[in-house]
PDB file of N, CA and C in Angstrom:
ATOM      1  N   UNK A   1      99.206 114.009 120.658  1.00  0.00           N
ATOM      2  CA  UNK A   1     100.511 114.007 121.276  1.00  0.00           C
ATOM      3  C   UNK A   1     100.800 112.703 121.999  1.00  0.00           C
ATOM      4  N   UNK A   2     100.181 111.798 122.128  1.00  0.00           N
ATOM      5  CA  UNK A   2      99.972 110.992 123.557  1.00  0.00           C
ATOM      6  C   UNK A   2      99.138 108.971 121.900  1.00  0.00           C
ATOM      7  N   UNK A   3      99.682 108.612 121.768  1.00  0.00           N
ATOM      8  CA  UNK A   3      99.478 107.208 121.839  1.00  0.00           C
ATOM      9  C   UNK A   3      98.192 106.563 122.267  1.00  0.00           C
ATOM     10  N   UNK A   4      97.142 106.534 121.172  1.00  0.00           N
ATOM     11  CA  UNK A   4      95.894 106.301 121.842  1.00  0.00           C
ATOM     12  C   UNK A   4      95.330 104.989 120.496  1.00  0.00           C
ATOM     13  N   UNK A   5      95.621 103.746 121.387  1.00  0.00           N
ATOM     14  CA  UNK A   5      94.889 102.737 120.952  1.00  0.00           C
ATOM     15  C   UNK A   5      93.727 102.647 120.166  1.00  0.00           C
ATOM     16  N   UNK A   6      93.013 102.553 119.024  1.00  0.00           N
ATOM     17  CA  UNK A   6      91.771 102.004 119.007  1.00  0.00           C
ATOM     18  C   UNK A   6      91.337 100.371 118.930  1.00  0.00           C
ATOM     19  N   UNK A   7      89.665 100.668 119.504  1.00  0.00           N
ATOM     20  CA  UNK A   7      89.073  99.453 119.982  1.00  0.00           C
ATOM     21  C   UNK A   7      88.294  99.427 119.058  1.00  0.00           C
ATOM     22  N   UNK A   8      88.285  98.308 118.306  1.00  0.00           N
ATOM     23  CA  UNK A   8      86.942  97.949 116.927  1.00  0.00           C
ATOM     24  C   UNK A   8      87.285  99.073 116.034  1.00  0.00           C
ATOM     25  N   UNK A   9      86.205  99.216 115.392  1.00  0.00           N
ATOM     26  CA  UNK A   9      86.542 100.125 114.124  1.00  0.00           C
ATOM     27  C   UNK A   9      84.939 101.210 113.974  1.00  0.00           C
ATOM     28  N   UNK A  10      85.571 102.517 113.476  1.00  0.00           N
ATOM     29  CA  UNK A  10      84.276 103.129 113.142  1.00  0.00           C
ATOM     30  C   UNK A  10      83.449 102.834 111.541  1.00  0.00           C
ATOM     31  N   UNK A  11      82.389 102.855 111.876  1.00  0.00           N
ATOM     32  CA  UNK A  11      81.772 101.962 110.613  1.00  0.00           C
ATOM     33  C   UNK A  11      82.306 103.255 109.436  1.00  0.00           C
ATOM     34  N   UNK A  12      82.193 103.986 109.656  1.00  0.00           N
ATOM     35  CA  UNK A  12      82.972 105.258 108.588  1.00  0.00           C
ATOM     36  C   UNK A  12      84.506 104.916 108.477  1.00  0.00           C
ATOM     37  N   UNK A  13      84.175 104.966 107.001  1.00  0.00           N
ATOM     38  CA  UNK A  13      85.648 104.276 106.563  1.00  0.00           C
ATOM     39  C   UNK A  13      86.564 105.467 106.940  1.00  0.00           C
ATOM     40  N   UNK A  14      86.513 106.832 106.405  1.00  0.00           N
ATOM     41  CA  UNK A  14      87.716 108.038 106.507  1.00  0.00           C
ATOM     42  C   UNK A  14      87.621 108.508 108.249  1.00  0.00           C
ATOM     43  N   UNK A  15      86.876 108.262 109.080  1.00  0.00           N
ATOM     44  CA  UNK A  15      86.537 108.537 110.310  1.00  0.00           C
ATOM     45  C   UNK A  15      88.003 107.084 110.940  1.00  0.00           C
ATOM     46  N   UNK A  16      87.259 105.896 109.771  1.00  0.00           N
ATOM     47  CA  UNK A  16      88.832 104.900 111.281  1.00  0.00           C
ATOM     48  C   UNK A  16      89.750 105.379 110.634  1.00  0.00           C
ATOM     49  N   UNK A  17      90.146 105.454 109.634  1.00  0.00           N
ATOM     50  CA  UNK A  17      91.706 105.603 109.051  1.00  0.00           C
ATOM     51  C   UNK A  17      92.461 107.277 109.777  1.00  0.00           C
ATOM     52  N   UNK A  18      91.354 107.834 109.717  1.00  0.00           N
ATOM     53  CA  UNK A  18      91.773 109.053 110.539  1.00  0.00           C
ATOM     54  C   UNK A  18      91.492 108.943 112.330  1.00  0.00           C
ATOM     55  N   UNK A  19      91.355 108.346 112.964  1.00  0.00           N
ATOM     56  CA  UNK A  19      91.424 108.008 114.328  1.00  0.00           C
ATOM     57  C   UNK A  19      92.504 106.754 114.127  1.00  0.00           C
ATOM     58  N   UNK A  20      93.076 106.005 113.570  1.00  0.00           N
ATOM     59  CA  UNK A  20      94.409 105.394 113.013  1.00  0.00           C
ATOM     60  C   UNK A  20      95.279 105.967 113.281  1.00  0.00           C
ATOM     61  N   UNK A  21      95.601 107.341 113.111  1.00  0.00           N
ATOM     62  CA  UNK A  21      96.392 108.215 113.475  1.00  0.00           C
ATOM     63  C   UNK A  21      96.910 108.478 114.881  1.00  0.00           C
ATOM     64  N   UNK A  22      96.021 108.537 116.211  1.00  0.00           N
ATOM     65  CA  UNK A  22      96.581 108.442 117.057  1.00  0.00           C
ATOM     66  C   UNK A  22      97.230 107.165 117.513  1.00  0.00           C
ATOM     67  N   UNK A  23      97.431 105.886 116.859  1.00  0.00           N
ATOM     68  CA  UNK A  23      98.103 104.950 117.419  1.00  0.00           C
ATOM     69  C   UNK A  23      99.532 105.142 116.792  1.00  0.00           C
ATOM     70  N   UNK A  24      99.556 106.206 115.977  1.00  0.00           N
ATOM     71  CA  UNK A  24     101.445 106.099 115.093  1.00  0.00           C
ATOM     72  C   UNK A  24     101.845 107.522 115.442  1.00  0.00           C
ATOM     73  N   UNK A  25     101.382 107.995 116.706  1.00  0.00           N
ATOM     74  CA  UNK A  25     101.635 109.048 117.043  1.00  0.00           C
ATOM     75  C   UNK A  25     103.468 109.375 117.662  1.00  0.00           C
ATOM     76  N   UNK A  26     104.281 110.002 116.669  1.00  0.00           N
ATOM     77  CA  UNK A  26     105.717 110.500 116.490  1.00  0.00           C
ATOM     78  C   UNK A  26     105.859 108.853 115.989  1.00  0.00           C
ATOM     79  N   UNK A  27     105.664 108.284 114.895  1.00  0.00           N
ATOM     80  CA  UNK A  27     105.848 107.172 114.442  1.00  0.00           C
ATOM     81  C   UNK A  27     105.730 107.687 112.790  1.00  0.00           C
ATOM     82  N   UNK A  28     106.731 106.890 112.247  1.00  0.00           N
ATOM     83  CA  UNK A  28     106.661 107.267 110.593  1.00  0.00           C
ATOM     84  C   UNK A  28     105.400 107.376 110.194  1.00  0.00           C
ATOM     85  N   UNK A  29     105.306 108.321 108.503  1.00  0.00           N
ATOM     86  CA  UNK A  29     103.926 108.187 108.563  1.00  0.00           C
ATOM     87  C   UNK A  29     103.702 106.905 107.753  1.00  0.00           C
ATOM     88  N   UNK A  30     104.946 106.094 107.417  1.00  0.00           N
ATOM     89  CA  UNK A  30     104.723 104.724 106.969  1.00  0.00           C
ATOM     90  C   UNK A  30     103.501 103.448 107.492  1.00  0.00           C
ATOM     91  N   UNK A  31     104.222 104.128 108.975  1.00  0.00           N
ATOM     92  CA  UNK A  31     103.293 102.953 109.652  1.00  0.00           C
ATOM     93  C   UNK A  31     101.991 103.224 109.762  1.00  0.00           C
ATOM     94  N   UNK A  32     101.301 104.368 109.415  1.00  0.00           N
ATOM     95  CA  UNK A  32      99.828 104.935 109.741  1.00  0.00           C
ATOM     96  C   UNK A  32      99.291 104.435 108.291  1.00  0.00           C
ATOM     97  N   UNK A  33     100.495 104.577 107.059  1.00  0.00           N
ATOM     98  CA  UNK A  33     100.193 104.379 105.788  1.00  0.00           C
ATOM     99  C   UNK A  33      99.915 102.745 105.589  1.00  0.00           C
ATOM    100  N   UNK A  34     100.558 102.023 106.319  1.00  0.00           N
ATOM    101  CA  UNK A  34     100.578 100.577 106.129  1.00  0.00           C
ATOM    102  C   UNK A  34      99.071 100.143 107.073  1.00  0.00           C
ATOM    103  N   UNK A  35      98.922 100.534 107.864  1.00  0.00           N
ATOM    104  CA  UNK A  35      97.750 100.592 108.951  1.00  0.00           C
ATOM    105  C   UNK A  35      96.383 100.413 108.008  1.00  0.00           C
ATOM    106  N   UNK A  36      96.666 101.734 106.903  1.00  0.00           N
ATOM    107  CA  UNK A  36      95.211 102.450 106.395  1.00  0.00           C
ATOM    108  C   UNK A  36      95.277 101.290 105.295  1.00  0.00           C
ATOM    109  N   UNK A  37      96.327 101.119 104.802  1.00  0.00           N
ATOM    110  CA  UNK A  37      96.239  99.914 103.743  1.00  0.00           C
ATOM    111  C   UNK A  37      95.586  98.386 104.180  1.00  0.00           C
ATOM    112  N   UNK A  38      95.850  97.983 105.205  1.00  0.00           N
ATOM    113  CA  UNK A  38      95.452  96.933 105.763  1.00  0.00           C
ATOM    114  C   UNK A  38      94.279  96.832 105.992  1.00  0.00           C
ATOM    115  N   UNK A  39      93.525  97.928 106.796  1.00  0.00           N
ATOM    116  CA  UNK A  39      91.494  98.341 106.497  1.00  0.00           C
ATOM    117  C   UNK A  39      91.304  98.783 105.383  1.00  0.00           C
ATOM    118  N   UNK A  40      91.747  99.258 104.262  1.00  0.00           N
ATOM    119  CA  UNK A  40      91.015  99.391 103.366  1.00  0.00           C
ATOM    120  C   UNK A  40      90.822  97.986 102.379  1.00  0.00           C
ATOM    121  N   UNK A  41      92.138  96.998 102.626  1.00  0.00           N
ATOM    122  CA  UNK A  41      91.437  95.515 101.838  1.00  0.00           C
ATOM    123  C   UNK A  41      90.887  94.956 102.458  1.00  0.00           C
ATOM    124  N   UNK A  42      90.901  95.025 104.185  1.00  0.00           N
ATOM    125  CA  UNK A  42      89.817  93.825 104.809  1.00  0.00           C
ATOM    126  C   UNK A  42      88.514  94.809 104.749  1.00  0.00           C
ATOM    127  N   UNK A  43      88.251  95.938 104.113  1.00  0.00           N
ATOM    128  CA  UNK A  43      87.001  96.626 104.212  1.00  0.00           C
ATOM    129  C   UNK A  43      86.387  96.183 102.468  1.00  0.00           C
ATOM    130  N   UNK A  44      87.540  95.922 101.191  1.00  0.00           N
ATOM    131  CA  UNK A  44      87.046  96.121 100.521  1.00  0.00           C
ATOM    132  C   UNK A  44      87.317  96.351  99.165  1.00  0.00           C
ATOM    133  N   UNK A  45      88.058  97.724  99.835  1.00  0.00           N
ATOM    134  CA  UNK A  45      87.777  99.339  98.764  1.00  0.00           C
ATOM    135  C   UNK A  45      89.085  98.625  97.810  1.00  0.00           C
ATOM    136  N   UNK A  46      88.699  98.896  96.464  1.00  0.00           N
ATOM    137  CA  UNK A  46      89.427  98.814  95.559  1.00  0.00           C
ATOM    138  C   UNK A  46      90.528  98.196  95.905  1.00  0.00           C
ATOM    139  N   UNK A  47      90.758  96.593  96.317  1.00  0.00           N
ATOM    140  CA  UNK A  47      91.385  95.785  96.734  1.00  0.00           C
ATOM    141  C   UNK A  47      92.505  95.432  96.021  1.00  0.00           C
ATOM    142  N   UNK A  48      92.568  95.377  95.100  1.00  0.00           N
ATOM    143  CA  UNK A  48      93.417  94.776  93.594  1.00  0.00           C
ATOM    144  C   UNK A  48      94.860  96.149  93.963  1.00  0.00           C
ATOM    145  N   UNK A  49      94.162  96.984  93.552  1.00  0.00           N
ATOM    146  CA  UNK A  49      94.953  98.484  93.794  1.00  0.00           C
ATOM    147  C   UNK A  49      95.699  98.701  94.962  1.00  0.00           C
ATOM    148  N   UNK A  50      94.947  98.356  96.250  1.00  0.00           N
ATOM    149  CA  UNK A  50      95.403  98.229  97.608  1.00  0.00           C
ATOM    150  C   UNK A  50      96.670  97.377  97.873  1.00  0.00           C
ATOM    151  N   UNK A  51      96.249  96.065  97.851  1.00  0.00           N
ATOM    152  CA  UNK A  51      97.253  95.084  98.133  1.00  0.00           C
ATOM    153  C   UNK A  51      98.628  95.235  96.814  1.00  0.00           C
ATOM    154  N   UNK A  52      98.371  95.392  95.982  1.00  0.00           N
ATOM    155  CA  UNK A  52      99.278  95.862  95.009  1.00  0.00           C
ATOM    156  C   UNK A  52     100.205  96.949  95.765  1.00  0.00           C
ATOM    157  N   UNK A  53      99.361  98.117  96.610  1.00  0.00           N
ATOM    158  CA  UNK A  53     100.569  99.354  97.178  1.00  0.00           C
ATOM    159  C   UNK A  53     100.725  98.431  98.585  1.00  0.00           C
ATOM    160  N   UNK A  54     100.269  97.464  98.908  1.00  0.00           N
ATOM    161  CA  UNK A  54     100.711  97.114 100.510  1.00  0.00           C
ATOM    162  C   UNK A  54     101.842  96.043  99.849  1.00  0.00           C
ATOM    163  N   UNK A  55     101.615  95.584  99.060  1.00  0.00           N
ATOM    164  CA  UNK A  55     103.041  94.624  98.837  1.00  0.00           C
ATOM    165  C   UNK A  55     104.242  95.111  98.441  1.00  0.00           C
ATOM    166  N   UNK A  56     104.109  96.484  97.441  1.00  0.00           N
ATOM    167  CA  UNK A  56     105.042  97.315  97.001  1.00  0.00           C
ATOM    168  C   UNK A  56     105.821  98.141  98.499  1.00  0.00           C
ATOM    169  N   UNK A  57     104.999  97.900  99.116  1.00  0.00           N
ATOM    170  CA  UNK A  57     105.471  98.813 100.508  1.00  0.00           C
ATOM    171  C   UNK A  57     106.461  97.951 101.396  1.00  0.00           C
ATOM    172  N   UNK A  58     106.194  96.521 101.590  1.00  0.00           N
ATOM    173  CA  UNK A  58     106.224  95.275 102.136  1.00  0.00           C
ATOM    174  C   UNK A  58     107.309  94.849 101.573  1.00  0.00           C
ATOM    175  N   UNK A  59     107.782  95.535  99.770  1.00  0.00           N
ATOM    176  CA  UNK A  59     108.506  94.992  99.237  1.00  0.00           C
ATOM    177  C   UNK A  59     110.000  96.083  99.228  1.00  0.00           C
ATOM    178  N   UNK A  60     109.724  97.313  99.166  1.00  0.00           N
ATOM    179  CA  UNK A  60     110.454  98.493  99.547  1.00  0.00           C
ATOM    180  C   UNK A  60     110.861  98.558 101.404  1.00  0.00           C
ATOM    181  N   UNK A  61     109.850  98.287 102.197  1.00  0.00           N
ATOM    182  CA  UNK A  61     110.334  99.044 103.424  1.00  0.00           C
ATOM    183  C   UNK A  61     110.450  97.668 104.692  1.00  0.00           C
ATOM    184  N   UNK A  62     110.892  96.434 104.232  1.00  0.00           N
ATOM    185  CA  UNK A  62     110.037  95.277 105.086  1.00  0.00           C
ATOM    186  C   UNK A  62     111.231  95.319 106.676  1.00  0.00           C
ATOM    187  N   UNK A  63     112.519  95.712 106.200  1.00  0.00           N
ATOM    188  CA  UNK A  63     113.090  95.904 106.921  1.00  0.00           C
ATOM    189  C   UNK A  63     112.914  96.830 108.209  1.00  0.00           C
ATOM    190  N   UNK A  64     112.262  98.176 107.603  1.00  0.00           N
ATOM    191  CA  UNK A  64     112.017  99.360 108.247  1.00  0.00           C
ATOM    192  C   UNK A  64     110.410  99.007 108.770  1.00  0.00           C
ATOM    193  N   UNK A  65     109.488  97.945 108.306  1.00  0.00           N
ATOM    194  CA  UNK A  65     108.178  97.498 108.765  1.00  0.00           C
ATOM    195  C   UNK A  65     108.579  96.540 110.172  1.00  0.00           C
ATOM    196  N   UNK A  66     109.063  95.977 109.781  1.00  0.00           N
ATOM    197  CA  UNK A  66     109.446  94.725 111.157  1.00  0.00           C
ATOM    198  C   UNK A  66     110.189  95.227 112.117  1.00  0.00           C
ATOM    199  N   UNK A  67     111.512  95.712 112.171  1.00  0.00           N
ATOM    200  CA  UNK A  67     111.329  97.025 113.194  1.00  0.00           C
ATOM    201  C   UNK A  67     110.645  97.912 113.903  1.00  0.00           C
ATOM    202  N   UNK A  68     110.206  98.727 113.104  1.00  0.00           N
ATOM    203  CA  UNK A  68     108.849  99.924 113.389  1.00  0.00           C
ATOM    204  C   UNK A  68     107.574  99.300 113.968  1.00  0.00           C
ATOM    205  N   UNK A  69     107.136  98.318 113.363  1.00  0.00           N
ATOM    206  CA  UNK A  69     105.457  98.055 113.726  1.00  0.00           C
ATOM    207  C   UNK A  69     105.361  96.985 114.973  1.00  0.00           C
ATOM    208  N   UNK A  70     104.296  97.471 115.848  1.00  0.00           N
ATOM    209  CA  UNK A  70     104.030  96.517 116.808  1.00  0.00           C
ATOM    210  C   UNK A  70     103.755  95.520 116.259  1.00  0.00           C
ATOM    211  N   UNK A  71     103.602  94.460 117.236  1.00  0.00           N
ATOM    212  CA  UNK A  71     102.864  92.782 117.011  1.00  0.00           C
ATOM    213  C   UNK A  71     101.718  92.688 116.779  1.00  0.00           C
ATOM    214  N   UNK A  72     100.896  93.372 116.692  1.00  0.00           N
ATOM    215  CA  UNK A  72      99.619  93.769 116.440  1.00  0.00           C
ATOM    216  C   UNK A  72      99.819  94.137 114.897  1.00  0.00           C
ATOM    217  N   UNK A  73     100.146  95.548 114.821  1.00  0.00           N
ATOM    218  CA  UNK A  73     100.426  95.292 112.690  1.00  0.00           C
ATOM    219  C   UNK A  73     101.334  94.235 112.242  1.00  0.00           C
ATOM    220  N   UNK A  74     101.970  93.524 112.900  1.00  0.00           N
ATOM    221  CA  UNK A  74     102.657  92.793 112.151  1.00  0.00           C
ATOM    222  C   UNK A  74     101.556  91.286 111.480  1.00  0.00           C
ATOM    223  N   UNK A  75     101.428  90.992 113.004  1.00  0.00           N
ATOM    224  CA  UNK A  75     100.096  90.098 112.586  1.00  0.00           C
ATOM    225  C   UNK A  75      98.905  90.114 111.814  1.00  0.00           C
ATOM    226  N   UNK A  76      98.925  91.853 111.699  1.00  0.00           N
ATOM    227  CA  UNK A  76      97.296  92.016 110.886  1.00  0.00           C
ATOM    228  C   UNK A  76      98.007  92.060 109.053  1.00  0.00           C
ATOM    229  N   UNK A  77      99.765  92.399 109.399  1.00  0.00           N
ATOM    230  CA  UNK A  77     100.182  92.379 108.168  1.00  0.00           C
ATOM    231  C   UNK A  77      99.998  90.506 107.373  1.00  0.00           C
ATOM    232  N   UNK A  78     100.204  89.715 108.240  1.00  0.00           N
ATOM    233  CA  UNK A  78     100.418  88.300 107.966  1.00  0.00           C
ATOM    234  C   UNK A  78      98.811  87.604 107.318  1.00  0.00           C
ATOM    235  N   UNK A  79      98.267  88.394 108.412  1.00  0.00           N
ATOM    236  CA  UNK A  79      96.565  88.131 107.810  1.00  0.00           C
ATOM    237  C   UNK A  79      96.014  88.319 106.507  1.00  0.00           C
TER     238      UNK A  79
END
């Protein structure tokens, strides 16, 4: 209910993407979706596939991204 930051990351990949969740708390689930996309290519996982749906997203919602997302995703988006 309540907006809860995380600090570093849990070495369990489905453990951060799901504690991800309390930072987009009453926030689209875009932005939790763009979040999970962003650790899963700096983690790795099927990267090609990833950045392919983060650009398609980037390329559909960039208006509704730069609005919506703190300075913090925006920057980790630029990264």
């Amino acid at each position: 209910d309540q907006i809860q930051y995380t600090h570093g990351s849990a070495k369990d990949l489905n453990e951060h993407i799901e504690q991800l969740k309390q930072e987009f708390v009453g926030q689209s689930a875009l932005n939790h979706f763009h979040a999970s996309l962003i650790v899963l290519i700096r983690r790795e996982v099927d990267t090609q596939n990833n950045y392919d749906k983060f650009k398609a997203l980037w390329m559909a919602e960039r208006d509704f991204l730069v609005q919506s997302l703190n300075i913090r995703w925006l920057i980790s988006a630029c990264d």
